[in-house]
Protein backbone atom coordinates (compact mmCIF):
# COMPACT_ATOMS: atom_id res chain seq x y z
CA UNK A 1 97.15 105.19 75.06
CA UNK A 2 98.41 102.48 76.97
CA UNK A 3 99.31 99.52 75.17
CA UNK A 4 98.31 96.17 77.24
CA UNK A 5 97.64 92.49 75.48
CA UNK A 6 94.28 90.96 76.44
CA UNK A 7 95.60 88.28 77.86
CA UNK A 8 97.66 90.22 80.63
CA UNK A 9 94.33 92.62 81.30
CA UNK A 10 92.75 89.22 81.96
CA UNK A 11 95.65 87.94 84.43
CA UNK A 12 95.23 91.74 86.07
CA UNK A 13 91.59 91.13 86.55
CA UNK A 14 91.91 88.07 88.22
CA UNK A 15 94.24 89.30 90.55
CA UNK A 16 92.36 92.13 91.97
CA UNK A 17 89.13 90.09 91.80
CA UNK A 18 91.13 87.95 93.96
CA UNK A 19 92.07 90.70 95.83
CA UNK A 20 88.81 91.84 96.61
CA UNK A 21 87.14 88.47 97.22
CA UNK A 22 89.85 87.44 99.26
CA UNK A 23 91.57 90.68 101.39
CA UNK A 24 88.59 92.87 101.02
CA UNK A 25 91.06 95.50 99.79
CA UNK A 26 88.84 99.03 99.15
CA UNK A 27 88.10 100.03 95.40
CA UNK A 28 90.93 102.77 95.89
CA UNK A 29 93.77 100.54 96.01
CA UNK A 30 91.83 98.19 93.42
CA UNK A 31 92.35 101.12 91.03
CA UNK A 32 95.65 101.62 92.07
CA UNK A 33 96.86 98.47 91.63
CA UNK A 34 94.97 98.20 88.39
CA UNK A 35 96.57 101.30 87.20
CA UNK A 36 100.37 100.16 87.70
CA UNK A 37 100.31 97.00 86.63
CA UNK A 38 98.74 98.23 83.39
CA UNK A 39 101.90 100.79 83.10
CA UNK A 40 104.09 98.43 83.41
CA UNK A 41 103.10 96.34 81.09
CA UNK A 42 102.81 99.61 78.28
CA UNK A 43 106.52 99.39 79.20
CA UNK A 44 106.64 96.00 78.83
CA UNK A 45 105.24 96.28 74.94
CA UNK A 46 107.87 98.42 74.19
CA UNK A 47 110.24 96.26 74.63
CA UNK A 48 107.78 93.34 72.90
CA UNK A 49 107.70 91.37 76.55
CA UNK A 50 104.24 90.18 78.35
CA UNK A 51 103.26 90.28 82.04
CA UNK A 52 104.31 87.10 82.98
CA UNK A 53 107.55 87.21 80.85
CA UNK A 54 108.75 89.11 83.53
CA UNK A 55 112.07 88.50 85.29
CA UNK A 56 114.20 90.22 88.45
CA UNK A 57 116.43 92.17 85.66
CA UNK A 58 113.49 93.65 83.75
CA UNK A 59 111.99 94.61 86.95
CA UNK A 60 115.13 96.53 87.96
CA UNK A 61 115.49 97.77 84.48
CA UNK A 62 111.43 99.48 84.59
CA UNK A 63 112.60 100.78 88.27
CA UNK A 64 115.30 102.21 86.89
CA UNK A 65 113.08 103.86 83.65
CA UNK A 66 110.61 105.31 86.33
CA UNK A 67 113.27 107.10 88.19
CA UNK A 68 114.60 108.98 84.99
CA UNK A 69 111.46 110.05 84.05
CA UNK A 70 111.00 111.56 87.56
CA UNK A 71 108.10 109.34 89.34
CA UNK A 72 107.91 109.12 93.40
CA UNK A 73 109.33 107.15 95.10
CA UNK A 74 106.06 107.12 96.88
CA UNK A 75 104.25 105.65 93.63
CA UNK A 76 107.32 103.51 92.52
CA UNK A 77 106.83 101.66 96.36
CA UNK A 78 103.17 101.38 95.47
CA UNK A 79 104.32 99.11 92.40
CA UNK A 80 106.43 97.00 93.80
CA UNK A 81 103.60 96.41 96.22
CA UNK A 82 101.48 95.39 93.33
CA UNK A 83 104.12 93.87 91.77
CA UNK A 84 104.67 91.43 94.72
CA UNK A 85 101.34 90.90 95.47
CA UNK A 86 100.42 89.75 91.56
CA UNK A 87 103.92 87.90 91.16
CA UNK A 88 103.05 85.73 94.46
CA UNK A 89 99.16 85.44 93.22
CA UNK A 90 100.71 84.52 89.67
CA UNK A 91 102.73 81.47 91.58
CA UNK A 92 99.78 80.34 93.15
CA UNK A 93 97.81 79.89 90.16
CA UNK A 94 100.78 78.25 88.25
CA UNK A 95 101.18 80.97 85.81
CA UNK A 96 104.69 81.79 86.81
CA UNK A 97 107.52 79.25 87.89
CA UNK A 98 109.71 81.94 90.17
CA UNK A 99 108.30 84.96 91.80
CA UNK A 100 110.74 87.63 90.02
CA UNK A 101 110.09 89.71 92.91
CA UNK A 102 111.70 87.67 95.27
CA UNK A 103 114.88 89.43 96.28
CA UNK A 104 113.14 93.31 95.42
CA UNK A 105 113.16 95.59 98.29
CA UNK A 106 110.57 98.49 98.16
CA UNK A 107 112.73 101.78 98.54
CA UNK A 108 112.75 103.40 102.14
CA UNK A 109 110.11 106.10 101.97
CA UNK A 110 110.66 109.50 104.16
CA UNK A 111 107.69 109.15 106.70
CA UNK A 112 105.07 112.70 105.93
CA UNK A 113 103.61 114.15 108.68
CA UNK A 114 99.80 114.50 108.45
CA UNK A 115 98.64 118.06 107.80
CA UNK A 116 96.46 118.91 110.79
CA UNK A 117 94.69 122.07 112.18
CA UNK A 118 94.83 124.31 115.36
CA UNK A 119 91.89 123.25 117.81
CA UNK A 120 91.01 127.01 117.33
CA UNK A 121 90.51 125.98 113.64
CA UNK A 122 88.70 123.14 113.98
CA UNK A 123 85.99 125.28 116.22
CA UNK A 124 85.76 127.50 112.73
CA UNK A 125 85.52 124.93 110.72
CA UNK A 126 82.67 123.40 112.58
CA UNK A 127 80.45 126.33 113.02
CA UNK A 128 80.86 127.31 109.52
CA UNK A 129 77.98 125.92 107.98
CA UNK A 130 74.67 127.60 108.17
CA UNK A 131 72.54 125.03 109.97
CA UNK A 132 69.27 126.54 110.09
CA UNK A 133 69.47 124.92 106.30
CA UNK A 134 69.30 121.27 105.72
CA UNK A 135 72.24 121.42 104.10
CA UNK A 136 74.10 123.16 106.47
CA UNK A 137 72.73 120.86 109.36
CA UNK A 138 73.88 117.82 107.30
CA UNK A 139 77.14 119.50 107.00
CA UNK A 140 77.88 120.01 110.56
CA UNK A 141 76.99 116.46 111.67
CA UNK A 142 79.32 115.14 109.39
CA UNK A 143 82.18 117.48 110.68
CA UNK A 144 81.56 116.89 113.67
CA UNK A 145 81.63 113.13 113.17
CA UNK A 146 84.54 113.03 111.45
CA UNK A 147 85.93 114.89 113.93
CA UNK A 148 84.73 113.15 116.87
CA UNK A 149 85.74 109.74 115.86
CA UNK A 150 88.71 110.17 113.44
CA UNK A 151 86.57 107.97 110.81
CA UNK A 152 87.80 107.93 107.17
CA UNK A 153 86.15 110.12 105.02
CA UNK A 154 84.88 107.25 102.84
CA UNK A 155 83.92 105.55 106.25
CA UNK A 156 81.54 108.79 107.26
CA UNK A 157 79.78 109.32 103.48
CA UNK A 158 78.82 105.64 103.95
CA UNK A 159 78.22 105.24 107.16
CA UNK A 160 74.51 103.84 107.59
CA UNK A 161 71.90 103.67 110.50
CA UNK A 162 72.44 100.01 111.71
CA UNK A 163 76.12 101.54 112.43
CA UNK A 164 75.39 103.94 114.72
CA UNK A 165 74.16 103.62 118.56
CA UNK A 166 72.72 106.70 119.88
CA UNK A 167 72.17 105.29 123.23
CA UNK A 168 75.49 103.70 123.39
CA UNK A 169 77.57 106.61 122.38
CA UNK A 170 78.91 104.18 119.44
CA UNK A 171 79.89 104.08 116.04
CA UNK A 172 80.60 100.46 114.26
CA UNK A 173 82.89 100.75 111.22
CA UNK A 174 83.92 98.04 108.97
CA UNK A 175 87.26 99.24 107.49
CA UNK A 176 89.97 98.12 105.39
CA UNK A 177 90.62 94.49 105.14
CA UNK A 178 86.86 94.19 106.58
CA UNK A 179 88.13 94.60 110.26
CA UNK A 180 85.55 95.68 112.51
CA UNK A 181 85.83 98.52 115.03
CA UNK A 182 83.88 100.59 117.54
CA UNK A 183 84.66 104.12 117.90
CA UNK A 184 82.73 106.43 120.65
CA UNK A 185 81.01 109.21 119.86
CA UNK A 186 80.94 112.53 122.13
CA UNK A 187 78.29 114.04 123.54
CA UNK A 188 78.47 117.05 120.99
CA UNK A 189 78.96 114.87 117.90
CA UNK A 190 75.88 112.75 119.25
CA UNK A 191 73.35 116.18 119.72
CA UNK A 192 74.16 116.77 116.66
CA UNK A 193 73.42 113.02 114.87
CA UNK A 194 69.93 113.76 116.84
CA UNK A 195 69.27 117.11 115.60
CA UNK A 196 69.95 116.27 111.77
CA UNK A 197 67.90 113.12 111.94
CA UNK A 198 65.22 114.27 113.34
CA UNK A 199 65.19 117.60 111.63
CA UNK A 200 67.69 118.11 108.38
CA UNK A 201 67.80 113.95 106.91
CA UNK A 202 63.64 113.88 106.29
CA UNK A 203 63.55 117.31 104.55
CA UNK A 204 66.38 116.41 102.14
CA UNK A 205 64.42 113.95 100.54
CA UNK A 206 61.88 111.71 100.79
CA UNK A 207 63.32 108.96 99.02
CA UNK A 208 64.33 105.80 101.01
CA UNK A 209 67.85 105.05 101.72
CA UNK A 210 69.82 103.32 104.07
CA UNK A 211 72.52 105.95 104.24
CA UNK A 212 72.27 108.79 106.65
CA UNK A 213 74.39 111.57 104.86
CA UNK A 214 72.84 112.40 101.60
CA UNK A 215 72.68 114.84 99.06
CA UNK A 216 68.85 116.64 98.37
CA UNK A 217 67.90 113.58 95.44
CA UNK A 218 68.75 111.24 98.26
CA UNK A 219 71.88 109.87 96.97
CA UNK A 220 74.86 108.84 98.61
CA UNK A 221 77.44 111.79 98.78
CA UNK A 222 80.15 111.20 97.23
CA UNK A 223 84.16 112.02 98.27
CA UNK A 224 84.34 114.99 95.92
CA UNK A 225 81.55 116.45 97.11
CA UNK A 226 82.58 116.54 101.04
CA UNK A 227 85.63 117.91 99.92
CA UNK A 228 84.45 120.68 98.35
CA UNK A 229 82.08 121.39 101.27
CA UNK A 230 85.34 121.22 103.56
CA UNK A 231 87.00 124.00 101.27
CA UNK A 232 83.88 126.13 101.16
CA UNK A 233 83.79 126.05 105.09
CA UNK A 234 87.16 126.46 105.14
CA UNK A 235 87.30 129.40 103.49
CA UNK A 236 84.23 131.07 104.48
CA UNK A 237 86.15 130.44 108.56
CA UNK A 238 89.30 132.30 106.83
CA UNK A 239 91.71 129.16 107.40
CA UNK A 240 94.53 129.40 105.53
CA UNK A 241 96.48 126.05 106.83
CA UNK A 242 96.53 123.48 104.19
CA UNK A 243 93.77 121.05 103.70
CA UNK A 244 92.89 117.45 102.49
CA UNK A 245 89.91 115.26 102.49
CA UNK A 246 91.33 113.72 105.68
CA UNK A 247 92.26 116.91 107.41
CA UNK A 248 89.70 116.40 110.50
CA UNK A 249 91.03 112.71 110.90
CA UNK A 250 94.32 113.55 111.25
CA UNK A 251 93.17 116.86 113.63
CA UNK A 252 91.39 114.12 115.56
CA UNK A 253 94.30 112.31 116.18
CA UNK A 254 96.82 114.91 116.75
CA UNK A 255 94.42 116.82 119.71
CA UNK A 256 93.64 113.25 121.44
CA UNK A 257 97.59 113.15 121.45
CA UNK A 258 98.14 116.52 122.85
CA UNK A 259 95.89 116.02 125.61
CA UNK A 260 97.76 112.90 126.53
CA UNK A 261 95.58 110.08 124.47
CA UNK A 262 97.79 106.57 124.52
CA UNK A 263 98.68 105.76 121.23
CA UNK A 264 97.41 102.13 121.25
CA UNK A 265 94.18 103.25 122.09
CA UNK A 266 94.70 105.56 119.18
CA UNK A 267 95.84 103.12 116.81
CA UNK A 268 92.17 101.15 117.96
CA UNK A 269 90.61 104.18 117.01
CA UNK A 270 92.39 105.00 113.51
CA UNK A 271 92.02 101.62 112.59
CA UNK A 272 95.23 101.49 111.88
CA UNK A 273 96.61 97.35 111.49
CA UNK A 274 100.28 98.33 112.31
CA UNK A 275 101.06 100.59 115.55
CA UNK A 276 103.75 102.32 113.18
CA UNK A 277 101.26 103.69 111.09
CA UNK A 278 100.06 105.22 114.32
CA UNK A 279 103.74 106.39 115.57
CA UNK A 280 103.67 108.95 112.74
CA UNK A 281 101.27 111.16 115.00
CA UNK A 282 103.63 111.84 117.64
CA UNK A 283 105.98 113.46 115.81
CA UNK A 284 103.40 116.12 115.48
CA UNK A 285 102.51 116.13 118.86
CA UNK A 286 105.94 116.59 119.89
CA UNK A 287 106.74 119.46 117.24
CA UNK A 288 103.76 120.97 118.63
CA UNK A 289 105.10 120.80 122.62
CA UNK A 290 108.10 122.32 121.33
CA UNK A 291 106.68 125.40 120.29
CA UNK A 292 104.80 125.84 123.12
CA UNK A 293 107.53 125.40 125.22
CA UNK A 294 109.52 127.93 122.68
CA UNK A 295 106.51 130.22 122.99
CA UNK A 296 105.51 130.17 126.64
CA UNK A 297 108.92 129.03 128.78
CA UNK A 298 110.94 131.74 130.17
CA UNK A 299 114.21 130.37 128.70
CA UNK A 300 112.58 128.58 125.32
């Protein structure tokens, strides 16, 4: 059980109220955040220290104790970016005198390339679901939204009606940070939007709700659950590729790329604040010209 005074819960709390309030950072990260700085200060206890007792050599010391007992260096960057973040809210508020995380440097993280599918995939994936059900209607709208647009797969289970324009072709997505950004629909994704409300969204339920994915009581759907429907597609298509919640986004991406998409417009569409983010995409674009030049050139 982790072992955290009251009085540095409280400081944590007012962080990532700030946090919230403030940088409109999504409940993810909130819990994230949350999460480390409460580790750190079980370590902290062990060693009969508080939050804000914390200097540069106790810091280095806990980065130190994470690598022996084999965390990420993925999750150890995380930290520090919590770490900072508090530490430079904590001077602000007058709670601490020096930020002890002045001179720390997060550690260089190996950039991962997205796990995406075949376009030949995709088209099994989408026709999957059985959509002479409700269900299954629902289902295919919201892969073929995701897929259309690239959205997030929190951004698609909430998106709502006052965020979508039919006649316009758009989508409007608040996304992290609370930055705003249109992202066109297709003419395919958009028949099937029509379809589903007009025949699968009123014979889920009759209950009113501002959300236009729901589940058959007429709540919102949750993560989980589009994940599992994702699997179950998956598998019934016989796609063996590796899969994540965000699999479709990152398809999105990668095909706009391979037929030439520029990769500011991407970033526009990902949503993505830093163009480097973005760059990540290209490396699969360009592993994915090589083996078709391998594959298909006389001399490859």
């Amino acid at each position: 059980m982790t072992q955290v005074h009251p009085e540095d819960d409280e400081h944590i709390d007012a962080f990532v109220e700030h946090l919230w309030l403030h940088q409109g950072v999504s409940s993810n990260t909130q819990a994230s955040y949350r999460s480390d700085l409460r580790r750190y200060c079980d370590y902290l206890s062990g060693q009969k220290l508080r939050l804000l007792e914390t200097t540069a050599t106790h810091l280095q010391d806990y980065l130190l104790w994470r690598r022996a007992q084999g965390l990420s260096p993925r999750s150890t960057s995380r930290f520090l970016s919590a770490m900072k973040k508090f530490s430079q809210f904590a001077v602000k508020q007058g709670w601490l005198a020096v930020d002890p995380t002045a001179r720390l440097k997060r550690p260089k993280l190996p950039q991962s390339i997205p796990h995406s599918l075949s376009e030949q995939d995709v088209e099994a994936l989408l026709e999957a679901p059985d959509t002479d059900t409700e269900l299954g209607l629902r289902d295919r709208t919201m892969l073929e939204v995701i897929y259309a647009s690239g959205l997030r797969v929190t951004e698609l289970i909430r998106l709502q009606y006052d965020q979508v324009s039919v006649s316009q072709g758009l989508v409007r997505i608040v996304g992290k940070g609370d930055k705003e950004r249109l992202v066109p629909l297709g003419q395919e994704a958009l028949d099937w939007v029509q379809q589903y409300l007009k025949n699968g969204r009123p014979l889920l339920s009759s209950k009113q709700s501002p959300w236009i994915f729901i589940t058959q009581r007429g709540t919102l759907l949750t993560r989980q659950a589009f994940w599992y429907r994702i699997k179950h597609y998956a598998q019934q298509a016989g796609i063996r590729a590796h899969l994540s919640p965000h699999t479709l986004r990152h398809a999105f991406a990668t095909h706009l790329l391979n037929h030439g998409a520029d990769l500011r417009v991407l970033q526009m569409l990902l949503g993505h604040s830093d163009l480097s983010t973005t760059q990540i995409y290209t490396q699969v674009a360009r592993e994915r010209l090589q083996s078709l030049h391998t594959e298909h050139h006389p001399r490859g």
